[in-house]
C-alpha atoms as a PDB file:
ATOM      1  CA  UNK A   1     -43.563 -11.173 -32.985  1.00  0.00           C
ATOM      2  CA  UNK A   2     -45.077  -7.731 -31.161  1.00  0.00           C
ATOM      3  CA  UNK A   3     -42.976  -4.783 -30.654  1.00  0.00           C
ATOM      4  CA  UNK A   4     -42.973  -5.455 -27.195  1.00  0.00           C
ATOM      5  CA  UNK A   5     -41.822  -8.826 -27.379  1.00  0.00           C
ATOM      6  CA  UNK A   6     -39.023  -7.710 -29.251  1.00  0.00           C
ATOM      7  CA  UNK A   7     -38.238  -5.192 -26.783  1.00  0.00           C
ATOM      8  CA  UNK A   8     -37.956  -7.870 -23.897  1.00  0.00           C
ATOM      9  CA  UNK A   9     -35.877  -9.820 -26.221  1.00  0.00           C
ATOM     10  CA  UNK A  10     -33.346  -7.005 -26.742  1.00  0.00           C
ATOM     11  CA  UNK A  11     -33.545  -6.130 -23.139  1.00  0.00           C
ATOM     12  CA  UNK A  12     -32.681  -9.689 -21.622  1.00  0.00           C
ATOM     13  CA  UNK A  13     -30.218 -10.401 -24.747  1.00  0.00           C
ATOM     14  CA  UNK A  14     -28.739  -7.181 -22.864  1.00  0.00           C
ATOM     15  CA  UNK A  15     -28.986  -7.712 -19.653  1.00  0.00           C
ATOM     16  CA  UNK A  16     -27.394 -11.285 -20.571  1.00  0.00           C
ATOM     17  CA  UNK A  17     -24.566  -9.924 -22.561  1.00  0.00           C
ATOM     18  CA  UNK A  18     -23.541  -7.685 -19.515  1.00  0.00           C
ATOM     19  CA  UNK A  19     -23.279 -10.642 -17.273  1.00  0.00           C
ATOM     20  CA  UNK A  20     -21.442 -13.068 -19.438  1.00  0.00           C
ATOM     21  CA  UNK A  21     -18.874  -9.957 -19.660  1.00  0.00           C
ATOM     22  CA  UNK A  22     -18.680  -9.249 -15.815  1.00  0.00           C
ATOM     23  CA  UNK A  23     -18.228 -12.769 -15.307  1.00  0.00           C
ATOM     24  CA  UNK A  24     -15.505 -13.109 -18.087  1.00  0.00           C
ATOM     25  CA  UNK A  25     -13.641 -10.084 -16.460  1.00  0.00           C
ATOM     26  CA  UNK A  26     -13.991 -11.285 -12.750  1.00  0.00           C
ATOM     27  CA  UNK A  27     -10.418 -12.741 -13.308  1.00  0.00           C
ATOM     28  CA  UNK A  28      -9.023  -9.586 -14.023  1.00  0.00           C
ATOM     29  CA  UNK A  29      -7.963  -7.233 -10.392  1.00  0.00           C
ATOM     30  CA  UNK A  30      -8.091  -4.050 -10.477  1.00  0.00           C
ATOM     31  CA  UNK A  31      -4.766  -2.412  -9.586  1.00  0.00           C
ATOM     32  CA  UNK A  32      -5.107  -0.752  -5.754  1.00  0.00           C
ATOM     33  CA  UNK A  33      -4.956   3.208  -5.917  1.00  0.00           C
ATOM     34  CA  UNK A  34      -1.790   3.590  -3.836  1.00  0.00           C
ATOM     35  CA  UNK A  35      -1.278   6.236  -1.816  1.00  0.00           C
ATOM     36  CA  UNK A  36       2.337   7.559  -0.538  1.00  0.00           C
ATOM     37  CA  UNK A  37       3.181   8.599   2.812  1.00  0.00           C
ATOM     38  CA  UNK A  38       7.106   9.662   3.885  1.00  0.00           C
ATOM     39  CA  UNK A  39       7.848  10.219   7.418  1.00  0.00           C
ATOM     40  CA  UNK A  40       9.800  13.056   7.295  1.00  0.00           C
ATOM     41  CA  UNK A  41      12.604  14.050   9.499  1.00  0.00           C
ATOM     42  CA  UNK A  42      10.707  15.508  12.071  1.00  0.00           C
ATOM     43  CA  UNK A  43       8.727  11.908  12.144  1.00  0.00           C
ATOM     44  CA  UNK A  44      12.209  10.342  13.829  1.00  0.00           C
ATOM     45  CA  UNK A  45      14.570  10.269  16.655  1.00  0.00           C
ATOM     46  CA  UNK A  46      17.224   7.622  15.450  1.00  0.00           C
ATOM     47  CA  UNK A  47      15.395   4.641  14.661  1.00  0.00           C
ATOM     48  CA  UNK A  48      12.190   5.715  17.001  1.00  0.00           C
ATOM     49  CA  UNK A  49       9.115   7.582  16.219  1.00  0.00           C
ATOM     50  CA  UNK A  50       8.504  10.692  17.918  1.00  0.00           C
ATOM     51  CA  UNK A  51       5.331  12.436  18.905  1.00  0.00           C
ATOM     52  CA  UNK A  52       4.687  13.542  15.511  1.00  0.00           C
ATOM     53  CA  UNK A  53       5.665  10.141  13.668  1.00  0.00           C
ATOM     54  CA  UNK A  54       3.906   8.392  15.502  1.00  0.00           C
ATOM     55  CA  UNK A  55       1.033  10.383  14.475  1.00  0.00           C
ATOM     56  CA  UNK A  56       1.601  10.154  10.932  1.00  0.00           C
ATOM     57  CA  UNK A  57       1.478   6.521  11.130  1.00  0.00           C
ATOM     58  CA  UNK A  58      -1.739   6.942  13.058  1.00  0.00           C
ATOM     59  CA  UNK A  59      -3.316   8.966  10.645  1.00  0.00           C
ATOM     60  CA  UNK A  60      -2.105   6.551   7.811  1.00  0.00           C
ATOM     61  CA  UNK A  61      -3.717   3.626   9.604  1.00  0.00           C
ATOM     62  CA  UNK A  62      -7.209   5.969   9.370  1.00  0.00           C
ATOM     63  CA  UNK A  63      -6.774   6.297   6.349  1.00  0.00           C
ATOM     64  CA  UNK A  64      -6.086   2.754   4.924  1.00  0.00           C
ATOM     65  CA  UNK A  65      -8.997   1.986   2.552  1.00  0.00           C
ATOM     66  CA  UNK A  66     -10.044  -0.985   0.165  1.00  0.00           C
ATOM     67  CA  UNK A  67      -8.320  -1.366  -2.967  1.00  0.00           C
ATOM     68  CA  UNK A  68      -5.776   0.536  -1.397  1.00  0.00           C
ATOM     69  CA  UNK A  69      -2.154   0.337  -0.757  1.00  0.00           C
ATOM     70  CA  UNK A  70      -0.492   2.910   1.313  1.00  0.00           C
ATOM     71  CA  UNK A  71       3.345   2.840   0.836  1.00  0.00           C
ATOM     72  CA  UNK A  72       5.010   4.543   4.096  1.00  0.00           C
ATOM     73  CA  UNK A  73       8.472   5.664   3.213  1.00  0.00           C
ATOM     74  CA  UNK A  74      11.253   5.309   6.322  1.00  0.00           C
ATOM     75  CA  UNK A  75      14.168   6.641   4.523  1.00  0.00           C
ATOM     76  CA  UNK A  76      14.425  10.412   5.711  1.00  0.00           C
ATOM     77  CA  UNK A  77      17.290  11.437   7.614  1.00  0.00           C
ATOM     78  CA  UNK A  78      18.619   8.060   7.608  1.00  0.00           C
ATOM     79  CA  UNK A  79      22.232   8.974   5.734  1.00  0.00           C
ATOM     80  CA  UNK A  80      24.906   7.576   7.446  1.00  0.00           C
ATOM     81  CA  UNK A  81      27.907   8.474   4.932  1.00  0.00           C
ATOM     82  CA  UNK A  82      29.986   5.640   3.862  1.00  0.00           C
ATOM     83  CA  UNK A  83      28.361   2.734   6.220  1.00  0.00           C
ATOM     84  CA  UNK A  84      25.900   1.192   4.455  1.00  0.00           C
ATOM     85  CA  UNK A  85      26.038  -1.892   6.937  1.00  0.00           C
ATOM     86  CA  UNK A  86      24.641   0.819   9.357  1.00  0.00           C
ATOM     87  CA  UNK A  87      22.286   2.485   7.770  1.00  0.00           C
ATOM     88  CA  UNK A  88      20.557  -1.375   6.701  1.00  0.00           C
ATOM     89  CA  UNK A  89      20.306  -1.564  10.486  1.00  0.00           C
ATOM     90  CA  UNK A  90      18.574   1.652  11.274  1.00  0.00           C
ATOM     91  CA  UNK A  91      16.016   1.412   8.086  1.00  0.00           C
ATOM     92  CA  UNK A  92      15.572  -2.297   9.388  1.00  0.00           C
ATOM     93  CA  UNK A  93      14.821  -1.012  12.930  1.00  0.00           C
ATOM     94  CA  UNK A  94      12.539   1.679  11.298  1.00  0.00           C
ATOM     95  CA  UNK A  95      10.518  -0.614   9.595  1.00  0.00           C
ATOM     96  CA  UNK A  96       9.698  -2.704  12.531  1.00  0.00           C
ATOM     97  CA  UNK A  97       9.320   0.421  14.849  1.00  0.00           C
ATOM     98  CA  UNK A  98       6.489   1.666  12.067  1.00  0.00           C
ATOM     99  CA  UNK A  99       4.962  -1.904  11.758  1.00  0.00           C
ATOM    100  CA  UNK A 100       4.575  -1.712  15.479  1.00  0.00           C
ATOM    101  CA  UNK A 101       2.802   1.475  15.489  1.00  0.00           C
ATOM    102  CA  UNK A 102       0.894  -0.312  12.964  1.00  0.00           C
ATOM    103  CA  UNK A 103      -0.094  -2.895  14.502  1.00  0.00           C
ATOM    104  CA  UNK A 104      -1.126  -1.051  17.796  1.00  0.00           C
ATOM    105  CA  UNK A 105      -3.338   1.024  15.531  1.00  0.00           C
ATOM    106  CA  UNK A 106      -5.095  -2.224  14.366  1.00  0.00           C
ATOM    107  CA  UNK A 107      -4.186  -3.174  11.240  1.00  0.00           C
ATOM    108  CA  UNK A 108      -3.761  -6.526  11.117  1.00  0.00           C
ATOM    109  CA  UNK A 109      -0.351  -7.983  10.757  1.00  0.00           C
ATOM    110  CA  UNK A 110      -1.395  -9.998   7.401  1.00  0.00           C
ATOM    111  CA  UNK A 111      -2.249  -6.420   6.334  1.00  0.00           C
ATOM    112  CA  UNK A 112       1.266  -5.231   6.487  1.00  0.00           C
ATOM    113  CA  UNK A 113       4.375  -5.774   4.192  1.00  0.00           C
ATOM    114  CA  UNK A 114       7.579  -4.645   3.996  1.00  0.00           C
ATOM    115  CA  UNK A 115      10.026  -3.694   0.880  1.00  0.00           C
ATOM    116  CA  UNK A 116      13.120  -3.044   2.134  1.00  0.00           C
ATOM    117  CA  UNK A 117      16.712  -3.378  -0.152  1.00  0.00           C
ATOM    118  CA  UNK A 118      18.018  -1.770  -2.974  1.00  0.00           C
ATOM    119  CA  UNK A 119      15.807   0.183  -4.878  1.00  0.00           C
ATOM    120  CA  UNK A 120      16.023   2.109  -8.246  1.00  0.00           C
ATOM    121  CA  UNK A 121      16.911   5.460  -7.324  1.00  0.00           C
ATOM    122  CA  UNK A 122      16.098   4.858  -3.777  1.00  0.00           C
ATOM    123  CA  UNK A 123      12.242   5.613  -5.386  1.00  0.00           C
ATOM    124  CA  UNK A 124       9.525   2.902  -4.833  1.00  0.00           C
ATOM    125  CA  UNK A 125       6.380   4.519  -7.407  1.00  0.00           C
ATOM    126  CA  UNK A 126       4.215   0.938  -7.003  1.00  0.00           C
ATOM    127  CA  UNK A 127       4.571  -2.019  -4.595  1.00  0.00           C
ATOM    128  CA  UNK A 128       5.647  -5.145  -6.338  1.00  0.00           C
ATOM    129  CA  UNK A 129       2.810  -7.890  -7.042  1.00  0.00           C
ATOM    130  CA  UNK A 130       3.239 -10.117  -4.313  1.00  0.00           C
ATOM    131  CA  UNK A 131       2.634  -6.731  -2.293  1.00  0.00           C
ATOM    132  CA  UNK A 132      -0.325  -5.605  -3.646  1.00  0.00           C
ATOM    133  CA  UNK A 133      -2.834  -7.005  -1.947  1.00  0.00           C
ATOM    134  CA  UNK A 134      -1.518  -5.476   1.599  1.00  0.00           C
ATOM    135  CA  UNK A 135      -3.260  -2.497   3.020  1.00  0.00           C
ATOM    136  CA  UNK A 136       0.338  -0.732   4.294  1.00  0.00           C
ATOM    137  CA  UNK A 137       3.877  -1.483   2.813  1.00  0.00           C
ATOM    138  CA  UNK A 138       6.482  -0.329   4.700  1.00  0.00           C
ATOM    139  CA  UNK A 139       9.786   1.035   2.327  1.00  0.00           C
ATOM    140  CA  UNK A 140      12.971   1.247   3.024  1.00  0.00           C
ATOM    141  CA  UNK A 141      15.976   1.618   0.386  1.00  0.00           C
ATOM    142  CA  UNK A 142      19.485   1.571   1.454  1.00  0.00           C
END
């Protein structure tokens, strides 16, 4: 056998080996890079977005990317002392308010999930599995 048809050899046993890999990885996902956004006090008026909420949301739906989840926190200045009952409601009415705004800034609806409930420390780092593949999660934790 010629040096160059040893070099073909080593260069298609090569080329081989790399596919046989991707294809035996294909199963595994990636994680998404996630991204954090908290709509901050001045972001809310009750359970409606102001001027400048509403904006942040805008600019969060810009920014929404592939293999990306974008959390948006709803939780600021929501502390009603001692009424939990009625802080649920006004994080509940948040989250829909925001996944309105959402949706009118066209992501679609499949696109958006919501994690709302009890959370450790009230701190949501990484969406859950089931939530991964959304491009926006809405949080909330009462």
């Amino acid at each position: 056998m010629g040096e160059a048809s040893r070099g073909l050899n080593v260069k298609i046993s090569a080329r081989f080996a790399c596919l046989i890999a991707l294809t035996a990885t294909a199963g595994c996902a990636t994680p998404p890079e996630v991204k954090r956004d908290y709509l901050y006090e001045a972001a809310w008026r009750g359970s409606d977005l102001t001027v400048v909420g509403r904006q942040m949301v805008v600019d969060a739906a810009a920014g929404a990317a592939p293999q990306t989840v974008t959390l948006i926190d709803v939780n600021a200045r929501a502390e009603v002392a001692g009424d939990a009952e009625r802080r649920a409601r006004i994080l509940g009415r948040r989250i829909e308010t925001v996944r309105a705004e959402l949706l009118r800034n066209g992501i679609a609806a499949v696109d958006v999930g919501e994690e709302a409930g009890v959370g450790p420390d009230g701190i949501q780092t990484f969406p859950p599995a089931e939530l991964q593949t959304k491009r926006m999660v809405v949080i909330a934790h009462y």
